[in-house]
PDB file of N, CA and C in Angstrom:
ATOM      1  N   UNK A   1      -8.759  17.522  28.517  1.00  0.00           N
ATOM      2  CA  UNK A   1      -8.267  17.227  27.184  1.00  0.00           C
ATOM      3  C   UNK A   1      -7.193  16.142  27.226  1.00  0.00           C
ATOM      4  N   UNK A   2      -6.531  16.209  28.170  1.00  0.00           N
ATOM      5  CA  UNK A   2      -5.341  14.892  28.488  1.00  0.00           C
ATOM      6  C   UNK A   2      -5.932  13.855  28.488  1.00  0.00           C
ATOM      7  N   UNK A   3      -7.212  13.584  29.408  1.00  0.00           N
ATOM      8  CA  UNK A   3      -7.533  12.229  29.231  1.00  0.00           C
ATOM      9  C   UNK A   3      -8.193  11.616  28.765  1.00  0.00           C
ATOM     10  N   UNK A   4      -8.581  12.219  27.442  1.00  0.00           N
ATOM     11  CA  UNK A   4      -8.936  11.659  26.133  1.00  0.00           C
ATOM     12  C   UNK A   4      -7.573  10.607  25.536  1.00  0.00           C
ATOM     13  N   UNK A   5      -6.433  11.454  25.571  1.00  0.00           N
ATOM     14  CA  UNK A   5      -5.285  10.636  25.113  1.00  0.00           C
ATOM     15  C   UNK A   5      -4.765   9.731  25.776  1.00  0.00           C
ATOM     16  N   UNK A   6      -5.339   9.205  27.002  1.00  0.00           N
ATOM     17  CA  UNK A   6      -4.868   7.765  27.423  1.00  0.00           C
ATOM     18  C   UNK A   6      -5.252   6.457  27.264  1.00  0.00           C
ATOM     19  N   UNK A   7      -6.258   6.417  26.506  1.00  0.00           N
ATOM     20  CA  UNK A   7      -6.802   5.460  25.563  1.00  0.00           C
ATOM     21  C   UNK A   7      -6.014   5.301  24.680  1.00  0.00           C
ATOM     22  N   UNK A   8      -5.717   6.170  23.808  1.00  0.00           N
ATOM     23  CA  UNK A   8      -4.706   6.182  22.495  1.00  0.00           C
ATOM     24  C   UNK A   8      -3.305   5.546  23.207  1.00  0.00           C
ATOM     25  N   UNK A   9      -2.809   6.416  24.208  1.00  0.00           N
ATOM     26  CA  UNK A   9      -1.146   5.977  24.097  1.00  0.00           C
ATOM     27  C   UNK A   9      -1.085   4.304  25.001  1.00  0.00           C
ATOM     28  N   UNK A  10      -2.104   4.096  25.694  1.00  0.00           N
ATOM     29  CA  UNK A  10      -2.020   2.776  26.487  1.00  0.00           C
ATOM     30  C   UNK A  10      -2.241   1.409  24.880  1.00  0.00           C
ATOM     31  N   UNK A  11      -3.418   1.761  24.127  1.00  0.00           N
ATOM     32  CA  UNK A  11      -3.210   0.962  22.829  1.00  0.00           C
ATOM     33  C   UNK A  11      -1.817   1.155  22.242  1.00  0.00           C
ATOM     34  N   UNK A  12      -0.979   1.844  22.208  1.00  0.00           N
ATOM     35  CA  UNK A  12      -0.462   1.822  21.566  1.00  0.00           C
ATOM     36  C   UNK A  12       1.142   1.095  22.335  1.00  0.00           C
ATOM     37  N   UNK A  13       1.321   1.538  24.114  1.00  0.00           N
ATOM     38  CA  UNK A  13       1.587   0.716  24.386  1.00  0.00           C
ATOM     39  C   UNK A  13       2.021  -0.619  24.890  1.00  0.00           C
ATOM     40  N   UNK A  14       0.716  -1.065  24.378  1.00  0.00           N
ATOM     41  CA  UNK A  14       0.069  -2.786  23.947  1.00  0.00           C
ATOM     42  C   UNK A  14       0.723  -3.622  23.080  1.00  0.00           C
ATOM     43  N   UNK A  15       0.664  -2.420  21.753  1.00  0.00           N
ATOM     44  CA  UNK A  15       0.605  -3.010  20.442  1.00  0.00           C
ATOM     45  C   UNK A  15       2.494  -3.346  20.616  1.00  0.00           C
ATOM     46  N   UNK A  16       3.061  -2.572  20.950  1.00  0.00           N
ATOM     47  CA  UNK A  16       4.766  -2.689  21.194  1.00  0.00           C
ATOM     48  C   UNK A  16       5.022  -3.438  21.632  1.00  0.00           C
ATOM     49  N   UNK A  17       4.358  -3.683  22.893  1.00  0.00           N
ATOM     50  CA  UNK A  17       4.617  -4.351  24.248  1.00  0.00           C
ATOM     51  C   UNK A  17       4.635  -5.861  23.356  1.00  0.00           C
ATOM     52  N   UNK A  18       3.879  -5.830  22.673  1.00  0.00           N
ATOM     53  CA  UNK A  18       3.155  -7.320  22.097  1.00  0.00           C
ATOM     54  C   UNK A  18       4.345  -7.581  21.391  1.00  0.00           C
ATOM     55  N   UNK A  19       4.825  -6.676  20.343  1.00  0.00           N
ATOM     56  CA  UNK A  19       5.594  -6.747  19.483  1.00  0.00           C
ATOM     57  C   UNK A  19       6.593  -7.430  19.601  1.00  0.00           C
ATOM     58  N   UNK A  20       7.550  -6.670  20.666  1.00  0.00           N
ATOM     59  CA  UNK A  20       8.720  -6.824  21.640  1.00  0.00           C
ATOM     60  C   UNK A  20       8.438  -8.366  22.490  1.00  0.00           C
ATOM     61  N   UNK A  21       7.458  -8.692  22.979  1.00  0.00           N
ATOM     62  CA  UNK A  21       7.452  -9.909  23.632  1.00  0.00           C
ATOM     63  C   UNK A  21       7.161 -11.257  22.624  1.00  0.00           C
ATOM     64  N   UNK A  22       6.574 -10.547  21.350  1.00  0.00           N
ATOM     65  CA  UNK A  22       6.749 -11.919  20.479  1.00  0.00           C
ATOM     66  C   UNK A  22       7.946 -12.068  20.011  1.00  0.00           C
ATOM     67  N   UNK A  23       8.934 -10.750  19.687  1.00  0.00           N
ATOM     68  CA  UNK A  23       9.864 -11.220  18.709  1.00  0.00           C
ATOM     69  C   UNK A  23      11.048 -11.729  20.219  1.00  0.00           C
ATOM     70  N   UNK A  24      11.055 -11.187  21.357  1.00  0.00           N
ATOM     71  CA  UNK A  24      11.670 -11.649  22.434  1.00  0.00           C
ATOM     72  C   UNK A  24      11.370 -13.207  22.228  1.00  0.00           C
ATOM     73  N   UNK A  25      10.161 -13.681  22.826  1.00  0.00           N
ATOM     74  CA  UNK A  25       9.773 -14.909  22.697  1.00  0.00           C
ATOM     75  C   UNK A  25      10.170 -16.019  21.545  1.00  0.00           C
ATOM     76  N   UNK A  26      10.472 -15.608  20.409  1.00  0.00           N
ATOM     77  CA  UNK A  26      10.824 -16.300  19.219  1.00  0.00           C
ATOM     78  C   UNK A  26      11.867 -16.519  19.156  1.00  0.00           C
ATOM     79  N   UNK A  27      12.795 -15.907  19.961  1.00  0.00           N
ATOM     80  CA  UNK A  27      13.812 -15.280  19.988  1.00  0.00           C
ATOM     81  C   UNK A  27      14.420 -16.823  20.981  1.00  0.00           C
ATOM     82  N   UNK A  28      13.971 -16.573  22.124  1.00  0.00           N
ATOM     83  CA  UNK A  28      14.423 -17.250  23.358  1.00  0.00           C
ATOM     84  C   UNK A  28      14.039 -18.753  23.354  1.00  0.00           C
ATOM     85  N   UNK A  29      12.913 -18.886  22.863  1.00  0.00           N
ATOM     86  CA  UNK A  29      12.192 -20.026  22.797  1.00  0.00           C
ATOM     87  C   UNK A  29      12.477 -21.028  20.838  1.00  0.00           C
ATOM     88  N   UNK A  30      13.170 -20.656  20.128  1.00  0.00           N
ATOM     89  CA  UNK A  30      12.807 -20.750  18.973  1.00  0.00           C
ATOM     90  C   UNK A  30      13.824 -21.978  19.093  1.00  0.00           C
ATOM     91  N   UNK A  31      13.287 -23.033  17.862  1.00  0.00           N
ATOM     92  CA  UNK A  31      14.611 -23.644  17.535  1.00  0.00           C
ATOM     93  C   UNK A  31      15.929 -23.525  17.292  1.00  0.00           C
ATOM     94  N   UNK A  32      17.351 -23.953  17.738  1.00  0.00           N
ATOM     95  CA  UNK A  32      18.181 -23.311  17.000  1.00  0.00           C
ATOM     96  C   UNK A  32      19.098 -24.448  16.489  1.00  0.00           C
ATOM     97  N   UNK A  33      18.078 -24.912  15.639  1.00  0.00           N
ATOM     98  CA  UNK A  33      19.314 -25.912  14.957  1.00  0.00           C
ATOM     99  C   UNK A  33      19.707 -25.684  13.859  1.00  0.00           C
ATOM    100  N   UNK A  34      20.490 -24.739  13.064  1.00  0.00           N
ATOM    101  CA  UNK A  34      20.766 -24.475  11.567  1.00  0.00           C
ATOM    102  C   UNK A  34      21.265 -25.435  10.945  1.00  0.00           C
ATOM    103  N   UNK A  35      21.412 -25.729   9.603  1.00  0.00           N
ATOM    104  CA  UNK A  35      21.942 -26.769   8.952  1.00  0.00           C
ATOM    105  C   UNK A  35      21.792 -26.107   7.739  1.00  0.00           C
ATOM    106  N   UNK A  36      22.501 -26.678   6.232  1.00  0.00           N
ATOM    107  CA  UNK A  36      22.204 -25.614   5.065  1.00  0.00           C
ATOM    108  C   UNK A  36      21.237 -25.365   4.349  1.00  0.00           C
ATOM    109  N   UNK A  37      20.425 -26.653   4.133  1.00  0.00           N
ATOM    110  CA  UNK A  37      19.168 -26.731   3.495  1.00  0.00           C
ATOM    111  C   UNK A  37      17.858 -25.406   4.494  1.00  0.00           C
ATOM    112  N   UNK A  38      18.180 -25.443   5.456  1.00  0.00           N
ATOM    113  CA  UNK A  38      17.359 -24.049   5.990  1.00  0.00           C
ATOM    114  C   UNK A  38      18.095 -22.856   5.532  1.00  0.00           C
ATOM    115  N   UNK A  39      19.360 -22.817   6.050  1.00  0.00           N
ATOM    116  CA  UNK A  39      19.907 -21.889   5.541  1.00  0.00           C
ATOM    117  C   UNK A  39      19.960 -21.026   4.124  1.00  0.00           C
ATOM    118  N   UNK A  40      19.603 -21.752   3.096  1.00  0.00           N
ATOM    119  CA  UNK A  40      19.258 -21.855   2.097  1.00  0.00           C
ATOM    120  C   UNK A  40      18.492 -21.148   1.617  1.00  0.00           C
ATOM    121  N   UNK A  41      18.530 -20.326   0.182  1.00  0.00           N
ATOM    122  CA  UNK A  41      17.808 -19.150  -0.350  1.00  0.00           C
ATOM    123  C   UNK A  41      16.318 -19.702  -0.488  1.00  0.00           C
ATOM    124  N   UNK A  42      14.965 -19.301  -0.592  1.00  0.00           N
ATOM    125  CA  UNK A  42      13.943 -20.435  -0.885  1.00  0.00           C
ATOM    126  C   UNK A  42      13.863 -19.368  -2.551  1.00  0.00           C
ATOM    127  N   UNK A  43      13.334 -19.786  -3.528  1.00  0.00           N
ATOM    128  CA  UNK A  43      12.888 -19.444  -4.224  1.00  0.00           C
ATOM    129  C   UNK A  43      11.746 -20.892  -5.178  1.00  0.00           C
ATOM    130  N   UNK A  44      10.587 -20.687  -4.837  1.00  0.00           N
ATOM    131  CA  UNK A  44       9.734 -21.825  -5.427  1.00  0.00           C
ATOM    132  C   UNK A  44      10.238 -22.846  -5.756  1.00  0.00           C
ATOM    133  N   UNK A  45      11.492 -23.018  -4.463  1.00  0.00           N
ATOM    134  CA  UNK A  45      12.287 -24.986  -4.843  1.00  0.00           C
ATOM    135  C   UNK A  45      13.236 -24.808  -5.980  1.00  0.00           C
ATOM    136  N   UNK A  46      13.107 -23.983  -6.763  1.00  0.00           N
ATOM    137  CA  UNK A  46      13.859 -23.501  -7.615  1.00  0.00           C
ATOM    138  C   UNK A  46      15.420 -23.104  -7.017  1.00  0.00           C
ATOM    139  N   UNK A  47      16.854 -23.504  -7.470  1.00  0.00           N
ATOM    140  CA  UNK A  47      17.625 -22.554  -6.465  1.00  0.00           C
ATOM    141  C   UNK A  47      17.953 -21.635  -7.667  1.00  0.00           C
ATOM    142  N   UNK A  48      18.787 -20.303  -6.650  1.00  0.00           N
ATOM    143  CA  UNK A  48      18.719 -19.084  -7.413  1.00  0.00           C
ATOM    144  C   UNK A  48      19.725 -19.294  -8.109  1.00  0.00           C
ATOM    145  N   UNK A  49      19.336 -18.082  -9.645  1.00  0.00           N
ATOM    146  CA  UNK A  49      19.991 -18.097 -10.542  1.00  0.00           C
ATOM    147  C   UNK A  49      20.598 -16.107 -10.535  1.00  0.00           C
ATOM    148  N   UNK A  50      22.016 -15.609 -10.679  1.00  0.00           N
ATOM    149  CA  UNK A  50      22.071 -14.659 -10.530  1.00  0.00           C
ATOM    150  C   UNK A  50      22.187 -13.822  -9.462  1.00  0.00           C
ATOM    151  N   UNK A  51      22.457 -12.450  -9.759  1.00  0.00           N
ATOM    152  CA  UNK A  51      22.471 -11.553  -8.728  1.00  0.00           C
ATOM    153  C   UNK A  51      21.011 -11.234  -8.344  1.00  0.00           C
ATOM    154  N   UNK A  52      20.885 -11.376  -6.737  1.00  0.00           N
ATOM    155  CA  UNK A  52      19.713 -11.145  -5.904  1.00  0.00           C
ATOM    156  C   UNK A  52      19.574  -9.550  -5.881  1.00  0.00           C
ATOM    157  N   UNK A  53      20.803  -8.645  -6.329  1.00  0.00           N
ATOM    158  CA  UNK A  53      20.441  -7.244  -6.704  1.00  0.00           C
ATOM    159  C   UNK A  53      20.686  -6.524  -8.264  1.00  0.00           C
ATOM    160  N   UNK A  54      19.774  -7.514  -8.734  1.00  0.00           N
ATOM    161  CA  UNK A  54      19.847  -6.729 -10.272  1.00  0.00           C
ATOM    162  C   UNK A  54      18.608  -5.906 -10.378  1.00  0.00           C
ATOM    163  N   UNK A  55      18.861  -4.996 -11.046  1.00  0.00           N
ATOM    164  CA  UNK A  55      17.513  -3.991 -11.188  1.00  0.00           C
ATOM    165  C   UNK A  55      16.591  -4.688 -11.921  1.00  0.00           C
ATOM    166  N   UNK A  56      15.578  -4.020 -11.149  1.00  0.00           N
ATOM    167  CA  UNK A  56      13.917  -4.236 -11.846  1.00  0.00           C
ATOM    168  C   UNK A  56      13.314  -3.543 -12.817  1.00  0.00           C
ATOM    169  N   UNK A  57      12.331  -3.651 -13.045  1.00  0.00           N
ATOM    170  CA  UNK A  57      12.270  -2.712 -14.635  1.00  0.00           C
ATOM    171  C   UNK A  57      11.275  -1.914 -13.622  1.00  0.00           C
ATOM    172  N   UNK A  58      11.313  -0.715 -13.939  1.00  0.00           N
ATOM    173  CA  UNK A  58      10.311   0.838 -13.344  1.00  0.00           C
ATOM    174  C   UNK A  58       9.019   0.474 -13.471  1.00  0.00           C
ATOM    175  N   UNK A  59       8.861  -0.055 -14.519  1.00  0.00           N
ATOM    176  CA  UNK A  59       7.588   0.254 -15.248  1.00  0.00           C
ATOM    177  C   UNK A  59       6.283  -1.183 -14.364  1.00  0.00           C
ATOM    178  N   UNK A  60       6.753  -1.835 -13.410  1.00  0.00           N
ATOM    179  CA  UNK A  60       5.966  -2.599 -12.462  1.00  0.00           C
ATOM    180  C   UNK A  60       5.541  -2.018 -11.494  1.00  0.00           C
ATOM    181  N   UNK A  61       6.286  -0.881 -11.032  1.00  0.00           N
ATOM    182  CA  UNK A  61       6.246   0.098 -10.034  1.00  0.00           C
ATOM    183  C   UNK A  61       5.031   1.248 -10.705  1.00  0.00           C
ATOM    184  N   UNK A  62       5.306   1.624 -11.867  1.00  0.00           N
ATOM    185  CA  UNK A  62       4.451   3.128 -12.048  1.00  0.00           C
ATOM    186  C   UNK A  62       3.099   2.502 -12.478  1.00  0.00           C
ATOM    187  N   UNK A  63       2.903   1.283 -12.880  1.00  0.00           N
ATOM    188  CA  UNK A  63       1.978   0.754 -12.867  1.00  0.00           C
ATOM    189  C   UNK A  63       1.112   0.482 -12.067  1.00  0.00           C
ATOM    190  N   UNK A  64       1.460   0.175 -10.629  1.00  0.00           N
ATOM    191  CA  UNK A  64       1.296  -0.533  -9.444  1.00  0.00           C
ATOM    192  C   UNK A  64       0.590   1.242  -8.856  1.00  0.00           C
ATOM    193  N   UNK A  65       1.504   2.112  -8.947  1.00  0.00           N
ATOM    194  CA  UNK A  65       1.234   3.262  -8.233  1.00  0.00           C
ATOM    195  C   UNK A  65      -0.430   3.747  -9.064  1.00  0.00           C
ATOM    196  N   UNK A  66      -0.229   4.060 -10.814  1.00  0.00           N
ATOM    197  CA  UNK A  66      -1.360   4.287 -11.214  1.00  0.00           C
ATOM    198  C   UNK A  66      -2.236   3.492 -11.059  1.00  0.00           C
ATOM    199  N   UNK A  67      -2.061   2.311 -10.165  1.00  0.00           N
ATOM    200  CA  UNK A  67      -3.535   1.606 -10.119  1.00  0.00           C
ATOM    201  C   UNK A  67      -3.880   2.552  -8.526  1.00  0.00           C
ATOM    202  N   UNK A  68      -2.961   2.277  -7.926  1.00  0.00           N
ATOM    203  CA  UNK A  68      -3.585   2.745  -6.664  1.00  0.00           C
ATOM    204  C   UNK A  68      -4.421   4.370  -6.839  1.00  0.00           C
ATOM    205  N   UNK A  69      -3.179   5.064  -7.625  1.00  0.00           N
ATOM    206  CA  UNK A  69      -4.113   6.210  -7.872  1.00  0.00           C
ATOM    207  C   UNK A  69      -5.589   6.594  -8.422  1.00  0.00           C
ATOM    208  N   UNK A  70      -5.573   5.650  -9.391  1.00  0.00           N
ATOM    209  CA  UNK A  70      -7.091   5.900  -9.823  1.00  0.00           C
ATOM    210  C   UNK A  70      -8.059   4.800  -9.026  1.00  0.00           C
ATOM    211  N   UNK A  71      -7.760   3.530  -8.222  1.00  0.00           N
ATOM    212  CA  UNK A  71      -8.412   3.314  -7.444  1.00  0.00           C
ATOM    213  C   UNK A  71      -9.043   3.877  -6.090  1.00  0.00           C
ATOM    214  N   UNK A  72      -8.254   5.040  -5.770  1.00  0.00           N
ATOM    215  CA  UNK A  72      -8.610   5.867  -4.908  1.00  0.00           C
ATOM    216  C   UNK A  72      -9.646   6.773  -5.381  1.00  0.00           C
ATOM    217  N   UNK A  73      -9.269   7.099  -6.665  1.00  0.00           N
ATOM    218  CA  UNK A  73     -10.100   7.629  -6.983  1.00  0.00           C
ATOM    219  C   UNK A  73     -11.832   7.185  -7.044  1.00  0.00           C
ATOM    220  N   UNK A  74     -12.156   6.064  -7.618  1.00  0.00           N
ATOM    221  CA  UNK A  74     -12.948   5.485  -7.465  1.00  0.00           C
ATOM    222  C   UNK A  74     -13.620   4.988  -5.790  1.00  0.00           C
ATOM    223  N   UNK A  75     -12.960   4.763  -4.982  1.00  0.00           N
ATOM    224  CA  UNK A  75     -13.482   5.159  -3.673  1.00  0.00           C
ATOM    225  C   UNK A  75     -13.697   6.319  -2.945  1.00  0.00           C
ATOM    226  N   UNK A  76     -13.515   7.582  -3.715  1.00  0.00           N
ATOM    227  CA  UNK A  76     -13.630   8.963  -3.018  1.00  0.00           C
ATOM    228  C   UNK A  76     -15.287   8.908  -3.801  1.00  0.00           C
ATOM    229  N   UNK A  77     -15.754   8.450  -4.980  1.00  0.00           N
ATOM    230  CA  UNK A  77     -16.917   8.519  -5.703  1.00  0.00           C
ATOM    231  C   UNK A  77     -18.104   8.156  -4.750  1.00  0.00           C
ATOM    232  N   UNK A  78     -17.557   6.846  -4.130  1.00  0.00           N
ATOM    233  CA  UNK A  78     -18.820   5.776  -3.444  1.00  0.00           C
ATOM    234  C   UNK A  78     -20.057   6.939  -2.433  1.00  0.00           C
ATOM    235  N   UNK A  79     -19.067   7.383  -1.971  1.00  0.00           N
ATOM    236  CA  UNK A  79     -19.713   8.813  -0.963  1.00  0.00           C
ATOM    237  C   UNK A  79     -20.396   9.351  -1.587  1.00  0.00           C
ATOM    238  N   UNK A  80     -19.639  10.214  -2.533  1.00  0.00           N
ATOM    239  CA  UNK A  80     -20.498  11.136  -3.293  1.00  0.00           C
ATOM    240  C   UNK A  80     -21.682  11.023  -3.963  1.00  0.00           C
ATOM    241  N   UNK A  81     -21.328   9.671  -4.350  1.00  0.00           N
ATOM    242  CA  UNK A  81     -22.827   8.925  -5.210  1.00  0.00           C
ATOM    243  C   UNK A  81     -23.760   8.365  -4.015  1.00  0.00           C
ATOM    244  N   UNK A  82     -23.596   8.188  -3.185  1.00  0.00           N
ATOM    245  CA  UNK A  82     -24.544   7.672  -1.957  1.00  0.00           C
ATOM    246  C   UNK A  82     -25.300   9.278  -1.423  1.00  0.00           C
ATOM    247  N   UNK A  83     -24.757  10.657  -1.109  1.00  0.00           N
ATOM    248  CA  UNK A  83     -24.700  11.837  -0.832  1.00  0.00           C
ATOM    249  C   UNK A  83     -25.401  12.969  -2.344  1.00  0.00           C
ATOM    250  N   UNK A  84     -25.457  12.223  -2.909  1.00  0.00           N
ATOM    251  CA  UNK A  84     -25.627  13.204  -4.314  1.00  0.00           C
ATOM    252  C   UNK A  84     -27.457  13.903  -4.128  1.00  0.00           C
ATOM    253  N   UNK A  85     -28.122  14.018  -4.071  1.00  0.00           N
ATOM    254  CA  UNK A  85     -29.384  14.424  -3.917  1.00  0.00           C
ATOM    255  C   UNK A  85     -28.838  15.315  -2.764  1.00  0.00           C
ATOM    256  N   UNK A  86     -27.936  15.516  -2.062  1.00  0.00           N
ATOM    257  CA  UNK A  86     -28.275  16.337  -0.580  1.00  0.00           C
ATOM    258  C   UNK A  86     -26.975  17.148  -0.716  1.00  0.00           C
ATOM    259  N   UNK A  87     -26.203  17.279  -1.364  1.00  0.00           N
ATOM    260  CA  UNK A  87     -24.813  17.980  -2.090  1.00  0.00           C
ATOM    261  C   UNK A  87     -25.588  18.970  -3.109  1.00  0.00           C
ATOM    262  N   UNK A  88     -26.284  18.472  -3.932  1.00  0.00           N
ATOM    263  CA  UNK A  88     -26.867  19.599  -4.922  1.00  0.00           C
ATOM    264  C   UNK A  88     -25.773  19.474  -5.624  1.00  0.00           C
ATOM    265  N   UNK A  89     -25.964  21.564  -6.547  1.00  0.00           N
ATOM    266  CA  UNK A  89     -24.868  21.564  -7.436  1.00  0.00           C
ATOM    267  C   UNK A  89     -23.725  21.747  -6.577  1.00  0.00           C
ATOM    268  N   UNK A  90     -23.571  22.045  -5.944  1.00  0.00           N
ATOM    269  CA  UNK A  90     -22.111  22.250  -5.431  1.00  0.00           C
ATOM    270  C   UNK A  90     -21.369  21.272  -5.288  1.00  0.00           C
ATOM    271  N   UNK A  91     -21.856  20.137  -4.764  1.00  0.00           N
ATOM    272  CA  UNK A  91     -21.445  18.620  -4.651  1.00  0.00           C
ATOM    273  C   UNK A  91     -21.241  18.256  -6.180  1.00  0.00           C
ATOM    274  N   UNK A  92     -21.855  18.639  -7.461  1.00  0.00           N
ATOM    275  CA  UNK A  92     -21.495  18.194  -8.411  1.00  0.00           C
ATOM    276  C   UNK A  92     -20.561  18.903  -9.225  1.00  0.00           C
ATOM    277  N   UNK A  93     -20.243  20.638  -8.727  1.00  0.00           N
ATOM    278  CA  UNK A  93     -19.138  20.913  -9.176  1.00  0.00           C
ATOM    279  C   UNK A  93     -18.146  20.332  -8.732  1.00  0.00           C
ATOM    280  N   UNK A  94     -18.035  20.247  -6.929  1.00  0.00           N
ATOM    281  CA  UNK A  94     -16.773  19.067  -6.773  1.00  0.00           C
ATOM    282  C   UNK A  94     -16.366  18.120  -7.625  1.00  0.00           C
ATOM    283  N   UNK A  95     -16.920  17.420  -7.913  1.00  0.00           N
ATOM    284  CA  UNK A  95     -17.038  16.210  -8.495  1.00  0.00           C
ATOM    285  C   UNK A  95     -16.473  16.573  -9.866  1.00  0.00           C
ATOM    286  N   UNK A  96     -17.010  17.177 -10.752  1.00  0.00           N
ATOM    287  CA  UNK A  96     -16.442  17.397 -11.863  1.00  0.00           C
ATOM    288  C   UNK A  96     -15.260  17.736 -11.817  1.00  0.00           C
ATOM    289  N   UNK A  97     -15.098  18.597 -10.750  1.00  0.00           N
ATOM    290  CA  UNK A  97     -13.643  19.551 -10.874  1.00  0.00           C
ATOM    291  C   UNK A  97     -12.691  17.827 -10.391  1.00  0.00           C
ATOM    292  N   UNK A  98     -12.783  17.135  -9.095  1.00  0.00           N
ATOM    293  CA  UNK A  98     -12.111  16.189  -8.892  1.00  0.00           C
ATOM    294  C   UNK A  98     -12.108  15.204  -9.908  1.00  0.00           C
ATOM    295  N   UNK A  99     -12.923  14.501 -10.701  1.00  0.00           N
ATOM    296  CA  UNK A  99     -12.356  13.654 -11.400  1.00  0.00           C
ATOM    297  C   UNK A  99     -11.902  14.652 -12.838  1.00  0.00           C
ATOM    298  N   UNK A 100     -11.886  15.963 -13.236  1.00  0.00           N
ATOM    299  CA  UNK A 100     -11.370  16.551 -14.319  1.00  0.00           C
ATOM    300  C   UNK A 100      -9.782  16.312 -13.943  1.00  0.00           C
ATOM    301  N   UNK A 101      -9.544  16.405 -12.414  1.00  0.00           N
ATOM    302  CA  UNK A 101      -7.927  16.243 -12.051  1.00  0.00           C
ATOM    303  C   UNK A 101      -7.404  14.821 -12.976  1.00  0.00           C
ATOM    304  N   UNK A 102      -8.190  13.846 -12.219  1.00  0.00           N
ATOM    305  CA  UNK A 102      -7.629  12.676 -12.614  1.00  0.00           C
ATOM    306  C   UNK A 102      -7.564  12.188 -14.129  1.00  0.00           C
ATOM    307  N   UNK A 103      -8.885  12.824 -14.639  1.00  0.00           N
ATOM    308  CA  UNK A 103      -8.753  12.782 -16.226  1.00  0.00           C
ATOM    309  C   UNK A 103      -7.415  13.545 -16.446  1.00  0.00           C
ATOM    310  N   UNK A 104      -6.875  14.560 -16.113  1.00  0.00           N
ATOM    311  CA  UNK A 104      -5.552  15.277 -16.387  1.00  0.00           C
ATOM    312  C   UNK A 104      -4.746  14.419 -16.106  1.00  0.00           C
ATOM    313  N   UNK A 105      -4.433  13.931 -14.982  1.00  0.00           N
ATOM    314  CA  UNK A 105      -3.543  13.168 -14.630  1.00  0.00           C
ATOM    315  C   UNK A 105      -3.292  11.760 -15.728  1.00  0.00           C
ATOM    316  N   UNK A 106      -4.721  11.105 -16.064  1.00  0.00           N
ATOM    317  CA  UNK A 106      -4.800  10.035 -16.939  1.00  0.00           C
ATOM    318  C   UNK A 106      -4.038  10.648 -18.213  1.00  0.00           C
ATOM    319  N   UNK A 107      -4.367  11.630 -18.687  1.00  0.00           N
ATOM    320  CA  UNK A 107      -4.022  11.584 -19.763  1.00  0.00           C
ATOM    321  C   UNK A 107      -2.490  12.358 -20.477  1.00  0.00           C
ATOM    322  N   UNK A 108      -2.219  13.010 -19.288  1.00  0.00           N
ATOM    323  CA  UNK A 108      -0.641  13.062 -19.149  1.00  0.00           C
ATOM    324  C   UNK A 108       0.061  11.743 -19.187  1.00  0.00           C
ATOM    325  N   UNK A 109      -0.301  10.717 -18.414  1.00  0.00           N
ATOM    326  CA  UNK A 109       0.504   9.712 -18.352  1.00  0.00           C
ATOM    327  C   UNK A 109       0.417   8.961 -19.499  1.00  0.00           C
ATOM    328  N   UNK A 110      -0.653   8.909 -20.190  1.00  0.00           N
ATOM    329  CA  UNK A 110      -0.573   8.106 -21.297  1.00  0.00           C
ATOM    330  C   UNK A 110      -0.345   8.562 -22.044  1.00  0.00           C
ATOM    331  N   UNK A 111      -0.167   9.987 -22.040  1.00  0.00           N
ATOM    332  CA  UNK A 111       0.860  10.839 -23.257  1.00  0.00           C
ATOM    333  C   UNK A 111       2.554  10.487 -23.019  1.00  0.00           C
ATOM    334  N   UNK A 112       2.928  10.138 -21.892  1.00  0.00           N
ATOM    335  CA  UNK A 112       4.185  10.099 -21.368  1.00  0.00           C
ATOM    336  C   UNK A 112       4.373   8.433 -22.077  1.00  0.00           C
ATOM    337  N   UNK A 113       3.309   7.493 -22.257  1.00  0.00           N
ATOM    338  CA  UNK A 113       3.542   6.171 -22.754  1.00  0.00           C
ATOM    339  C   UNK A 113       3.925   5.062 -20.938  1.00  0.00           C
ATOM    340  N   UNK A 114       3.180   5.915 -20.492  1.00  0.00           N
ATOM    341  CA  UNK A 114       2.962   5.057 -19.246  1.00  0.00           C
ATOM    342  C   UNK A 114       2.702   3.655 -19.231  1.00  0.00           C
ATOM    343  N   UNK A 115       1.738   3.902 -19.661  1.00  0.00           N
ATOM    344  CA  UNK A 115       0.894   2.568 -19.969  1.00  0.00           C
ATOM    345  C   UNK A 115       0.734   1.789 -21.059  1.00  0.00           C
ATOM    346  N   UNK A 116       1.824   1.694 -21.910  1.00  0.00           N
ATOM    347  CA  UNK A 116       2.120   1.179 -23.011  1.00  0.00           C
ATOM    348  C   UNK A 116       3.037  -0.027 -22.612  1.00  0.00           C
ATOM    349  N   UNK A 117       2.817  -1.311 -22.492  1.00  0.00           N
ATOM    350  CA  UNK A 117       3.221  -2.238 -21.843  1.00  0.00           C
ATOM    351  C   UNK A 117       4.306  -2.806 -23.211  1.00  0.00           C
ATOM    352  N   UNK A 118       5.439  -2.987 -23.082  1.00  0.00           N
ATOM    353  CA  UNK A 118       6.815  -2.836 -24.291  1.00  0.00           C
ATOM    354  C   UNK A 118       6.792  -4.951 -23.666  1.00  0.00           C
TER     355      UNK A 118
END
């Protein structure tokens, strides 16, 4: 059973090893000539206007999250609809019962005015 897991921990570390020797390498090897124009905030050539920590509005965030949520949802389907003849009913009570969640979920939030873009 151990040496199943030495595949896993030698990838993994690789992936460090790599990590550590690029940011070493960038590190040791990199230019170091500063001056201000690098130094310099970039914002699309634009220079900045304001505090770099003013709050954001929520509502880019719960947006962002309900997409992911119901896009997941829509990829848990792809299976089921590829699988559906060999699931029977039981596979289609799943199904109902799982997207009845997300219909709940949908429609809580848009009772909450989630998705009412102000």
């Amino acid at each position: 059973m151990k040496d199943a897991y030495w595949p896993l921990i030698l990838v993994l570390l690789l992936a460090v090893g790599f990590g550590v020797v690029a940011v070493l390498m960038s590190t040791l090897l990199g230019p170091k000539k500063p001056d201000p124009i690098k130094l310099s905030p970039y914002e699309c050539g634009v220079d900045p206007v304001g505090d770099a920590r003013m709050p954001f509005f929520v509502h880019y965030y719960v947006v962002a999250l309900l997409f992911l949520i119901f896009d997941i949802e829509v990829v848990f389907t792809y299976p089921w609809a590829v699988y559906f003849k060999k699931l029977g009913l039981f596979g289609l009570l799943e199904m109902v019962v799982f997207i009845a969640v997300f219909l709940a979920i949908f429609i809580y939030v848009w009772g909450r005015g989630a998705l009412e873009w102000e």
